[in-house]
N, C-alpha and C. Protein backbone atom coordinates (compact mmCIF):
# COMPACT_ATOMS: atom_id res chain seq x y z
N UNK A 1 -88.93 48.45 -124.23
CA UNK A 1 -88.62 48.08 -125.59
C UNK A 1 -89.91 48.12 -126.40
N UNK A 2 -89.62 48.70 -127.37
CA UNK A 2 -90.91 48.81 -128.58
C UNK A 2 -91.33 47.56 -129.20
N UNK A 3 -91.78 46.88 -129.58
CA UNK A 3 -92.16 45.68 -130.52
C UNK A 3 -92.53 46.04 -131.43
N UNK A 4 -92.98 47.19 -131.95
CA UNK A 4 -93.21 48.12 -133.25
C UNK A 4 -92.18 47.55 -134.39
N UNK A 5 -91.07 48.61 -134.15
CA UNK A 5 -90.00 48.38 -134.82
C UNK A 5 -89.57 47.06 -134.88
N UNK A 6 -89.36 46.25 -133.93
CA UNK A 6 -88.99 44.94 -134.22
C UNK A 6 -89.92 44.17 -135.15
N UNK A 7 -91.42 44.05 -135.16
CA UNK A 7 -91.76 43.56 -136.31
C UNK A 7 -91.71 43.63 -137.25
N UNK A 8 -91.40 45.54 -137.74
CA UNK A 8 -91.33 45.91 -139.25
C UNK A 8 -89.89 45.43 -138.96
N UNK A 9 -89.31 44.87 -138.57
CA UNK A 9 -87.60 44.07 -139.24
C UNK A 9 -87.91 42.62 -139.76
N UNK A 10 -88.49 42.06 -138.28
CA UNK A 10 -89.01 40.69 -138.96
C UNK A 10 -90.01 40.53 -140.10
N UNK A 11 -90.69 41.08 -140.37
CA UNK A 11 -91.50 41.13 -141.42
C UNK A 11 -92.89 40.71 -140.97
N UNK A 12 -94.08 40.59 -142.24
CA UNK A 12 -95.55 40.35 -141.67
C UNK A 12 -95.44 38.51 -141.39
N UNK A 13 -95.22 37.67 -141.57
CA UNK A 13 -94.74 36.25 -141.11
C UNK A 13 -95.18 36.77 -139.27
N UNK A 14 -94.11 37.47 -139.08
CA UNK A 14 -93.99 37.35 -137.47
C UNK A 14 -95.23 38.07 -136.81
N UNK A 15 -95.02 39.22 -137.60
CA UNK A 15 -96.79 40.07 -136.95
C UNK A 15 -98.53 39.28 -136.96
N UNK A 16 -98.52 38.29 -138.26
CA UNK A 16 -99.39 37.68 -138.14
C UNK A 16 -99.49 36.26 -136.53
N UNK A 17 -98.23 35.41 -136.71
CA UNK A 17 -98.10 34.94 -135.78
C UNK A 17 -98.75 35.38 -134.66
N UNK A 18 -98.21 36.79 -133.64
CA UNK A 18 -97.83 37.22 -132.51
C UNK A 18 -100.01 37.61 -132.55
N UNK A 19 -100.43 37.68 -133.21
CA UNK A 19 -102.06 38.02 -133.48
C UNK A 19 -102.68 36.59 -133.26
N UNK A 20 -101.84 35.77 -133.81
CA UNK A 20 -102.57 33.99 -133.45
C UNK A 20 -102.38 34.08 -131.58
N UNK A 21 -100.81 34.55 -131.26
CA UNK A 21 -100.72 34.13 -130.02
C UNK A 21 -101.96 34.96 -129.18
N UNK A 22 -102.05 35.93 -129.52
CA UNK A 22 -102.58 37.12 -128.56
C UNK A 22 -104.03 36.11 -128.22
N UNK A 23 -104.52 35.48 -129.64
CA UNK A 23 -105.72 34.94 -130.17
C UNK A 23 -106.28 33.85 -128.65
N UNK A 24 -104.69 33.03 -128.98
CA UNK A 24 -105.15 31.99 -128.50
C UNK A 24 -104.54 32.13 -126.96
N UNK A 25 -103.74 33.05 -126.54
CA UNK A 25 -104.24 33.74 -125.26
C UNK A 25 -105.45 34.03 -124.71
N UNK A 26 -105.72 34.38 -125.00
CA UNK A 26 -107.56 35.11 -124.76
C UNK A 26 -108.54 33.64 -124.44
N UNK A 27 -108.13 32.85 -125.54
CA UNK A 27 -109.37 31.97 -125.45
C UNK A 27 -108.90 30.93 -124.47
N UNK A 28 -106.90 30.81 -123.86
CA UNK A 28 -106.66 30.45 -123.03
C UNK A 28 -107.47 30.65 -121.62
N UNK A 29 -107.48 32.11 -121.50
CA UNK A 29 -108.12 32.53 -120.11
C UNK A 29 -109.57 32.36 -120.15
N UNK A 30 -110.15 32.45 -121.00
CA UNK A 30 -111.54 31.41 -121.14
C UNK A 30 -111.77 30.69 -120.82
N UNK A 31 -110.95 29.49 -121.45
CA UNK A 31 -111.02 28.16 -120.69
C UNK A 31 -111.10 27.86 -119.35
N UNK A 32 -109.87 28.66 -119.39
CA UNK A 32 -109.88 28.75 -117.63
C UNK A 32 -110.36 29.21 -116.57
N UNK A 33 -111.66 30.11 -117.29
CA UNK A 33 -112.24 30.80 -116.08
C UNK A 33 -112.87 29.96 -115.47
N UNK A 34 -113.79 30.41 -114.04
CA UNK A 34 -114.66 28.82 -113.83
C UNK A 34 -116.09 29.33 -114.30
N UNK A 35 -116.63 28.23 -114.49
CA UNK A 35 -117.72 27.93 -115.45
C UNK A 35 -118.87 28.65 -114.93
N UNK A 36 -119.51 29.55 -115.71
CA UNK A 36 -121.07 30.29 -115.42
C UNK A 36 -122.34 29.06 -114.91
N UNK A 37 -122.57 28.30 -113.78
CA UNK A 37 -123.62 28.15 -113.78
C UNK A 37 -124.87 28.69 -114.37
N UNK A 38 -125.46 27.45 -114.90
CA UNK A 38 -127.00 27.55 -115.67
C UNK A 38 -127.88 27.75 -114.57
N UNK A 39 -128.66 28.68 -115.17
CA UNK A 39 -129.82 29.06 -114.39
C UNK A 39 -130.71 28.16 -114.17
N UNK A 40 -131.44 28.02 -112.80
CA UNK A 40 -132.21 26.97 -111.97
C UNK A 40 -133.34 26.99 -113.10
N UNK A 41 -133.43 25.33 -113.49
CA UNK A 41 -134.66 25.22 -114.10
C UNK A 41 -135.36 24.71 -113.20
N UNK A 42 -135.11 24.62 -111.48
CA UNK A 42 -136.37 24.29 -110.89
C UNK A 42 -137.03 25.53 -110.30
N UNK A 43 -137.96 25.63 -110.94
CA UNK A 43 -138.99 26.76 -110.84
C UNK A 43 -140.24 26.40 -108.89
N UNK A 44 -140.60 27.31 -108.61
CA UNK A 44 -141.03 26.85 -107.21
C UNK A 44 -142.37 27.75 -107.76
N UNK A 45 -143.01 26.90 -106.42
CA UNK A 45 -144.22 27.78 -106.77
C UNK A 45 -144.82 29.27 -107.07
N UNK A 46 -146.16 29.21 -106.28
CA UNK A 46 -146.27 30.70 -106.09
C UNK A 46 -147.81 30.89 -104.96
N UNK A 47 -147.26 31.81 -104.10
CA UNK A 47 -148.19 32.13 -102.50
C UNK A 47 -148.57 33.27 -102.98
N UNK A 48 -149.75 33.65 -102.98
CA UNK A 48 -150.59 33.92 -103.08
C UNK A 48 -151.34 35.10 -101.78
N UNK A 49 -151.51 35.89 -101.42
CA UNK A 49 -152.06 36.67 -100.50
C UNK A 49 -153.54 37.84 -100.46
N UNK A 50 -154.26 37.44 -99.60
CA UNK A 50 -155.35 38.04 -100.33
C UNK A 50 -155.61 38.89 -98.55
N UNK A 51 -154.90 40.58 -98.42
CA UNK A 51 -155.44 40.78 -97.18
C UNK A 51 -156.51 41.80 -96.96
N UNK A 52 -157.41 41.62 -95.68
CA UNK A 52 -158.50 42.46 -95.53
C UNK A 52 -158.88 42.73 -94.63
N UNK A 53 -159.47 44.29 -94.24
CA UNK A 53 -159.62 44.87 -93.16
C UNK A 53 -158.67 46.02 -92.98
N UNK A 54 -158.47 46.55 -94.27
CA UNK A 54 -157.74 47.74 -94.12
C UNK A 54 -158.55 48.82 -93.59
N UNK A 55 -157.96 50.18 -92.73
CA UNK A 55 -159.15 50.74 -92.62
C UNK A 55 -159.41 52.06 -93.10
N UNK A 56 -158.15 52.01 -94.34
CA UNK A 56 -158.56 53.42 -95.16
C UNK A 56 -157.65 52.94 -96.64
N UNK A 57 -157.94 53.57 -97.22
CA UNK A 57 -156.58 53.78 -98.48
C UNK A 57 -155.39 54.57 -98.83
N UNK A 58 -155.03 54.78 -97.95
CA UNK A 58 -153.70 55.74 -97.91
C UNK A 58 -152.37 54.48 -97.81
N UNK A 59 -151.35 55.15 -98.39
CA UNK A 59 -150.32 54.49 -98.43
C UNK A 59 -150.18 52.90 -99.08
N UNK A 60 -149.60 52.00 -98.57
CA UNK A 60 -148.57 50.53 -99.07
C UNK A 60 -148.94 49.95 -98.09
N UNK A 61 -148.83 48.33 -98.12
CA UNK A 61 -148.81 47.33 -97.73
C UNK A 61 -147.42 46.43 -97.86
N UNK A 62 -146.51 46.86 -96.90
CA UNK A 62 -145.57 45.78 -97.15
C UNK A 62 -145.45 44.36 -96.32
N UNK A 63 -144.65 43.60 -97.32
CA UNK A 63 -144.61 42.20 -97.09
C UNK A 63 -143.77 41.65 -97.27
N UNK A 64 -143.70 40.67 -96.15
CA UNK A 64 -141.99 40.11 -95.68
C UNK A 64 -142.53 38.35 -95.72
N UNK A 65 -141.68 37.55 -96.35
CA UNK A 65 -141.95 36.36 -96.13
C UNK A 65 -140.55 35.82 -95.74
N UNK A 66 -140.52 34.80 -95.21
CA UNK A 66 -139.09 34.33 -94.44
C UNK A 66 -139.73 32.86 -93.92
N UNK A 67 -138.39 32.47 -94.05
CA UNK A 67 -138.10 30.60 -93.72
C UNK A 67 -137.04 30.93 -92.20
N UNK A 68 -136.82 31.91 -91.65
CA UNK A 68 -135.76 31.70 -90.51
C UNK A 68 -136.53 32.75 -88.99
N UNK A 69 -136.90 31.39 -88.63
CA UNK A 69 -137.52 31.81 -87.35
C UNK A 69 -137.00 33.10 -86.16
N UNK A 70 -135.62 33.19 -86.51
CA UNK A 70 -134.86 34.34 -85.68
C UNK A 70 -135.24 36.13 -86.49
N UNK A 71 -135.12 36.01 -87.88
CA UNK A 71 -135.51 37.36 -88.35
C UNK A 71 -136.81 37.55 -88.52
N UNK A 72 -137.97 36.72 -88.12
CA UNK A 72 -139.46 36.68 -88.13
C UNK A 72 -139.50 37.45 -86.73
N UNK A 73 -140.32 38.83 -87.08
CA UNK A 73 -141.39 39.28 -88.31
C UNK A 73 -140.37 40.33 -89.53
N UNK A 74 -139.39 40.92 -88.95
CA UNK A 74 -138.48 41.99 -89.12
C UNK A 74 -138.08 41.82 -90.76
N UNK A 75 -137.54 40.33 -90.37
CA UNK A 75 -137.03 40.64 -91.81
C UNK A 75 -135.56 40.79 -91.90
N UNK A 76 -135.23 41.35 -91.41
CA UNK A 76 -133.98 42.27 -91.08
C UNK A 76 -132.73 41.29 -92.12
N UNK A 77 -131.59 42.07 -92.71
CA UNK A 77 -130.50 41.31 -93.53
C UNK A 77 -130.78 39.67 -93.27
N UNK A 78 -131.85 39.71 -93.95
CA UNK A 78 -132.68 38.36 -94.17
C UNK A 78 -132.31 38.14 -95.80
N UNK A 79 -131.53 37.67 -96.51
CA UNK A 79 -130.72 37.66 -98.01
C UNK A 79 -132.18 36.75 -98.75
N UNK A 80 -132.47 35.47 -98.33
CA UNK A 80 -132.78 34.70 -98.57
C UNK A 80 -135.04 34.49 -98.45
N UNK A 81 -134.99 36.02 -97.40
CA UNK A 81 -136.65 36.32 -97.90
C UNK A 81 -137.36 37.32 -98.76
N UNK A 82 -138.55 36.99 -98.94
CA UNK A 82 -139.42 37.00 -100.22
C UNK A 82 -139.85 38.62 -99.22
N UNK A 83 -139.89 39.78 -100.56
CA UNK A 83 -140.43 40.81 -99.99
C UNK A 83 -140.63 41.76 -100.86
N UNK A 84 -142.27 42.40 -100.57
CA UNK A 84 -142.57 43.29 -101.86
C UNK A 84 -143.30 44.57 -101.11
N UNK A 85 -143.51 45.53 -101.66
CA UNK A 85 -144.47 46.48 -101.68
C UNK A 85 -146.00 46.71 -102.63
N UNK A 86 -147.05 46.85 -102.28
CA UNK A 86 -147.49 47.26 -103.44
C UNK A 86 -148.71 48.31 -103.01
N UNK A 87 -149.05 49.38 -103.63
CA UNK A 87 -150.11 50.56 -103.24
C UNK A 87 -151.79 50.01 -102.75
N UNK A 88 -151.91 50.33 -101.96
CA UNK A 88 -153.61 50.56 -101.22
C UNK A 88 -154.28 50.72 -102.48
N UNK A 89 -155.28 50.19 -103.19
CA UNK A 89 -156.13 50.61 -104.25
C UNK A 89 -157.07 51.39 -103.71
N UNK A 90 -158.14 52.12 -104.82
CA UNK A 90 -158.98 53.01 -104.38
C UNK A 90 -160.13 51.47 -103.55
N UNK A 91 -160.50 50.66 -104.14
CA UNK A 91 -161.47 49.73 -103.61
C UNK A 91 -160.58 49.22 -102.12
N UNK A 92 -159.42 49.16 -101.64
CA UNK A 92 -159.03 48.95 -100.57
C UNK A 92 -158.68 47.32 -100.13
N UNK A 93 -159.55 46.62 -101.35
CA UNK A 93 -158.50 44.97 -100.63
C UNK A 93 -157.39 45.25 -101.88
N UNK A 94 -156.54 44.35 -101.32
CA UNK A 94 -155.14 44.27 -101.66
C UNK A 94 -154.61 42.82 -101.99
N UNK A 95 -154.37 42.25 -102.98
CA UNK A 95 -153.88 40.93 -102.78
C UNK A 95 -152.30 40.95 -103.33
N UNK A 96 -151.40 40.29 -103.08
CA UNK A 96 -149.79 40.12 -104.02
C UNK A 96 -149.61 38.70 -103.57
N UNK A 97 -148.70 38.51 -104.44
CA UNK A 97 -148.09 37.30 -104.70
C UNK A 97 -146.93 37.37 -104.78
N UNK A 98 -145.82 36.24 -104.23
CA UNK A 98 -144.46 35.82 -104.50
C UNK A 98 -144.55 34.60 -105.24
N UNK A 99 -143.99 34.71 -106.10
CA UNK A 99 -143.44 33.54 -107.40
C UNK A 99 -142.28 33.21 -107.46
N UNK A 100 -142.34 31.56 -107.58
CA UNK A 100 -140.78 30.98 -107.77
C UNK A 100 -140.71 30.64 -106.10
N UNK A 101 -141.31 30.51 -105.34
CA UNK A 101 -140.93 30.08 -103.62
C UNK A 101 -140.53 28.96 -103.70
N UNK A 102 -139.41 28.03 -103.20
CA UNK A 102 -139.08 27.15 -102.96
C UNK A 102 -139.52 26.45 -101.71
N UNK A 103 -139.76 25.10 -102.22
CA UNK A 103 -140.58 24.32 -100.93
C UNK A 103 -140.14 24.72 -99.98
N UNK A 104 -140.59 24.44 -98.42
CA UNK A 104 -140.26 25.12 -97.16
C UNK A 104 -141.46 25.74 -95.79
N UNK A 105 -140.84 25.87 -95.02
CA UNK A 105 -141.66 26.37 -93.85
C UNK A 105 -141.36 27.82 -94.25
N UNK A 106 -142.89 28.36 -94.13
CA UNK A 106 -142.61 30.15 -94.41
C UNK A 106 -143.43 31.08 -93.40
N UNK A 107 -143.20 31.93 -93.07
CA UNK A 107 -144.13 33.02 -92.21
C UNK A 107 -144.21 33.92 -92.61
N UNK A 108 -145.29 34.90 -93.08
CA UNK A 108 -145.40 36.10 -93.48
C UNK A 108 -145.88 37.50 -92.53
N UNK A 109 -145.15 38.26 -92.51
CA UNK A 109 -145.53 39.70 -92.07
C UNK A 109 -145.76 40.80 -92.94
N UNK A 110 -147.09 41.56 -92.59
CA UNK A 110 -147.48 42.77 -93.40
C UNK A 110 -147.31 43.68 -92.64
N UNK A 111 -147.24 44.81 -93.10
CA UNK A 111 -147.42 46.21 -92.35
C UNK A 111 -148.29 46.94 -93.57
N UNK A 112 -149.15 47.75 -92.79
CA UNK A 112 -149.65 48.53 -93.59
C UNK A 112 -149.42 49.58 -93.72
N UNK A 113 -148.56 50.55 -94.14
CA UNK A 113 -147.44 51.72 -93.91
C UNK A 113 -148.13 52.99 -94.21
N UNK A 114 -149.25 53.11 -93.65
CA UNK A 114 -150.16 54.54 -93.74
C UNK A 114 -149.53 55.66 -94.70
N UNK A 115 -147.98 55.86 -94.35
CA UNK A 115 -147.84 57.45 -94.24
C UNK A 115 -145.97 57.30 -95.39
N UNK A 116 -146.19 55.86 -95.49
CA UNK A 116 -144.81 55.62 -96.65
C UNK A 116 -143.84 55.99 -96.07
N UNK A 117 -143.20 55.48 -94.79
CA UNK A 117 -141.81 55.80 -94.53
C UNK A 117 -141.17 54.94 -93.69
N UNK A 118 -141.42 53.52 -94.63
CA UNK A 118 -140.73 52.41 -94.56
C UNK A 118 -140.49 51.89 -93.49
N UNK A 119 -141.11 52.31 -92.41
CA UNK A 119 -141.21 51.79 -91.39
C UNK A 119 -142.65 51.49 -90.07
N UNK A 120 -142.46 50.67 -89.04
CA UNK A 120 -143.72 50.71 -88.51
C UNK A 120 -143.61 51.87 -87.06
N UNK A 121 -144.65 52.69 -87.39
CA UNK A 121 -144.85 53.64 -86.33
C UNK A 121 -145.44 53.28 -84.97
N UNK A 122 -144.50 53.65 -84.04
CA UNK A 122 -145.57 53.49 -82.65
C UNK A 122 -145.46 54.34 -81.82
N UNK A 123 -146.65 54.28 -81.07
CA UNK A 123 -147.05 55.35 -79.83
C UNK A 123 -146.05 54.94 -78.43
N UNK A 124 -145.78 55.58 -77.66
CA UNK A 124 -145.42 55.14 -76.26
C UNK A 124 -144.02 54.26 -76.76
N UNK A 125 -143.79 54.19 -77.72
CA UNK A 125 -142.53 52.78 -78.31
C UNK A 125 -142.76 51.77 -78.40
N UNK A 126 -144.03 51.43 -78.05
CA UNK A 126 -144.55 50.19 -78.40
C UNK A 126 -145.45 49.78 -79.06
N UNK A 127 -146.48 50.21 -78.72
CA UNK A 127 -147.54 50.29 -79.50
C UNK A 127 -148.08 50.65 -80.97
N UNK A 128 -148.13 49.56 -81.65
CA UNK A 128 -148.29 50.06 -82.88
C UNK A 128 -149.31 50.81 -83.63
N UNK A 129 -149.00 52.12 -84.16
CA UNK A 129 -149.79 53.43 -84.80
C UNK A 129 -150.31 53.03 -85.95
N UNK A 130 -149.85 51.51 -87.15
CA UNK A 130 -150.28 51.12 -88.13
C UNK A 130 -150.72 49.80 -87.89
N UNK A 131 -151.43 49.64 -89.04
CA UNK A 131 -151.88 48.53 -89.60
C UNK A 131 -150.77 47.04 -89.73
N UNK A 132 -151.19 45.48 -88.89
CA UNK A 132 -150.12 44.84 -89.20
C UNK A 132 -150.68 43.07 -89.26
N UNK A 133 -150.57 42.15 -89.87
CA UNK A 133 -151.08 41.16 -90.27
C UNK A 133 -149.97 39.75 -90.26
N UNK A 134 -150.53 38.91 -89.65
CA UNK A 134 -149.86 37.46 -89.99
C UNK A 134 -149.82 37.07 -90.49
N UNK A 135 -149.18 36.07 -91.63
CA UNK A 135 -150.34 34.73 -92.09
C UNK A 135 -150.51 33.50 -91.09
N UNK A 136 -151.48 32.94 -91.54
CA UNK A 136 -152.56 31.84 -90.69
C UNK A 136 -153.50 32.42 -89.43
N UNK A 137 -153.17 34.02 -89.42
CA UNK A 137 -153.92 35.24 -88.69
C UNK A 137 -153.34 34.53 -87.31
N UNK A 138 -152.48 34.86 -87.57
CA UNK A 138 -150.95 34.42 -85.93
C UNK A 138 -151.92 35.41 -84.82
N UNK A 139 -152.24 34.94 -83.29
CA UNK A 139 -152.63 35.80 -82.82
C UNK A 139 -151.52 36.77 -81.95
N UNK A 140 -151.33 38.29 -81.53
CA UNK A 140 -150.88 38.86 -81.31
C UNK A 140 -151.26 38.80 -79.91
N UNK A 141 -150.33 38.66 -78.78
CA UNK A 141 -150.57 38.97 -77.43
C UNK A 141 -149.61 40.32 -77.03
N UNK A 142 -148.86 40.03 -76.32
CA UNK A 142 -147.80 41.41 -76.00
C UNK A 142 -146.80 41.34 -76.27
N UNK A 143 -146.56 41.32 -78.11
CA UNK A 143 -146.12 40.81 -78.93
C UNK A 143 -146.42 40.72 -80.29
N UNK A 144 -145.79 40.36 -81.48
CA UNK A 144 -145.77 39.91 -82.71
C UNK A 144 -145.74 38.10 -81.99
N UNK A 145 -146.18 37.69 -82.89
CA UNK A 145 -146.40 36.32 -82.63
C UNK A 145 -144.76 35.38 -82.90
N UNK A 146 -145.24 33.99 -83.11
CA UNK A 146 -143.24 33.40 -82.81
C UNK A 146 -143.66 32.92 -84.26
N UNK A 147 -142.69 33.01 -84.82
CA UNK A 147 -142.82 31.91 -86.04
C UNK A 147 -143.61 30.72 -85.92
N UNK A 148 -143.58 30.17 -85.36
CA UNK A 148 -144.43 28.78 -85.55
C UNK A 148 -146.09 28.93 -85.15
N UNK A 149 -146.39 29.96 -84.67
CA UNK A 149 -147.73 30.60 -85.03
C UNK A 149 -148.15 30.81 -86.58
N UNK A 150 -147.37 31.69 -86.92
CA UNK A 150 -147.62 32.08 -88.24
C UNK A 150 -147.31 31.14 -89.45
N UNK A 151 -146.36 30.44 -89.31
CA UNK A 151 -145.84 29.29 -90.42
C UNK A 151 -146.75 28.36 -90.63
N UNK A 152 -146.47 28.06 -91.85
CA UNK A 152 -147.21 27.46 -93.14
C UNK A 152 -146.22 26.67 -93.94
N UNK A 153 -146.56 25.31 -94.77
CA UNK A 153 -145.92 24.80 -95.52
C UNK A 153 -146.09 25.20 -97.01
N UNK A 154 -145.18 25.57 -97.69
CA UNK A 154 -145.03 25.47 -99.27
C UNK A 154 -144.77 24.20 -99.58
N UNK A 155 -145.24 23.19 -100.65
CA UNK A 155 -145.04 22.36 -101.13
C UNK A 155 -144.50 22.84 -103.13
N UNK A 156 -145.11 22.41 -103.68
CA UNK A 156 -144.86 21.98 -105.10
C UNK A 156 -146.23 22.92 -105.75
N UNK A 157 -147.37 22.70 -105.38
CA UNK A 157 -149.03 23.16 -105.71
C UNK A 157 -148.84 25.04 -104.80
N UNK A 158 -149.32 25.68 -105.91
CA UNK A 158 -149.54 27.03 -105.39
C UNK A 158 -150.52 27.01 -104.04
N UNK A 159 -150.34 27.85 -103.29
CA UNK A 159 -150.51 27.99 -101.74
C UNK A 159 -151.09 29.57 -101.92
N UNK A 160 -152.57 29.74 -101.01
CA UNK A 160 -153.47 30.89 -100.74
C UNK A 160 -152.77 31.13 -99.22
N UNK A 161 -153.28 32.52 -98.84
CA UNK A 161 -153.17 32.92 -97.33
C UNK A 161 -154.21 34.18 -97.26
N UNK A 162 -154.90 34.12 -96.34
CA UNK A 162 -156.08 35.36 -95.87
C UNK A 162 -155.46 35.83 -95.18
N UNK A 163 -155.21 37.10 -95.08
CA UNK A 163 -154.29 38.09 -93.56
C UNK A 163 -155.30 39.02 -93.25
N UNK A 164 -155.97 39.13 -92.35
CA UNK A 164 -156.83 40.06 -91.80
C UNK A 164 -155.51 41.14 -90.63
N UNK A 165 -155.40 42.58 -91.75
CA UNK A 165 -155.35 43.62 -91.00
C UNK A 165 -155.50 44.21 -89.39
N UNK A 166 -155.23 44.16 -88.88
CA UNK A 166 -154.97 44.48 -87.32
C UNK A 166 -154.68 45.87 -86.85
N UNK A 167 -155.52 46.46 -86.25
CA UNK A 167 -154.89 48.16 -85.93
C UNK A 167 -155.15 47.83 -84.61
N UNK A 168 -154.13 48.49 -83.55
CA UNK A 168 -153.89 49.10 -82.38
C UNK A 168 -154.88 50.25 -81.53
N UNK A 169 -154.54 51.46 -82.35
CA UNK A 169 -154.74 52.68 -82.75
C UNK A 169 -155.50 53.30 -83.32
């Protein structure tokens, strides 16, 4: 059925109406949607990284920070950790920062990705072909170290970390 024609019978009375309803339809389902949470005004700090002992300038430095002792060092469908890239400068130290960290136990892993292909290379399958760093300089045995080597507290006050670079190879 058309509603066209039926309004030009009823006249503009009814067409204005059926424009209120449509109106206050709309702002019905508004109401009712559920409500947009406001964005966190608690702001978290910011860690700070200053690493050294690279042993050339080629390629990235990536960096994984994480609060969950099971995806430390990896990372891996980790939703909830801090992780950046940023280029080797010609002078060769490197520092980055994560901003906004929420208080917490954290561990950080670097790789130094020589050759940019997002991953860490190794010899024999184990042995690692790149560059790779802790924070609190976690020591490496036959192994990446456990989380609680490498972990550190975030509080409220911005937080430094020194990562001295590590090659294998």
């Amino acid at each position: 059925m058309q509603l066209r024609p039926l309004f030009s019978l009823l006249g503009p009375a009814v067409r204005n109406r059926s424009r209120h309803f449509l109106a206050l339809g709309a702002l019905g389902l508004l109401a009712s949607a559920p409500a947009i949470p406001a964005a966190s005004t608690e702001a978290g700090t910011t860690v700070s990284i200053t690493v050294s002992n690279l042993r050339n300038k080629k390629g990235v430095v990536m960096a994984c920070m994480t609060t969950d002792p099971d995806r430390f060092p990896r990372c891996r469908d980790d939703a909830g950790s801090h992780r950046t890239t940023v280029d080797v400068p010609a002078g060769g130290a490197v520092s980055l920062r994560f901003a906004n960290v929420q208080p917490g136990t954290y561990a950080i892993a670097l790789l130094h990705d020589e050759n940019e292909n997002g991953r860490a290379d190794r010899a024999l399958t184990m042995i690692p072909r790149e560059g790779f760093g802790f924070s609190r300089d976690a020591p490496v045995r036959m192994g990446p170290p456990d989380f609680e080597d490498a972990a550190f507290t975030v509080g409220t006050t911005p937080v430094s970390q020194a990562i001295r670079m590590r090659y294998m190879l």
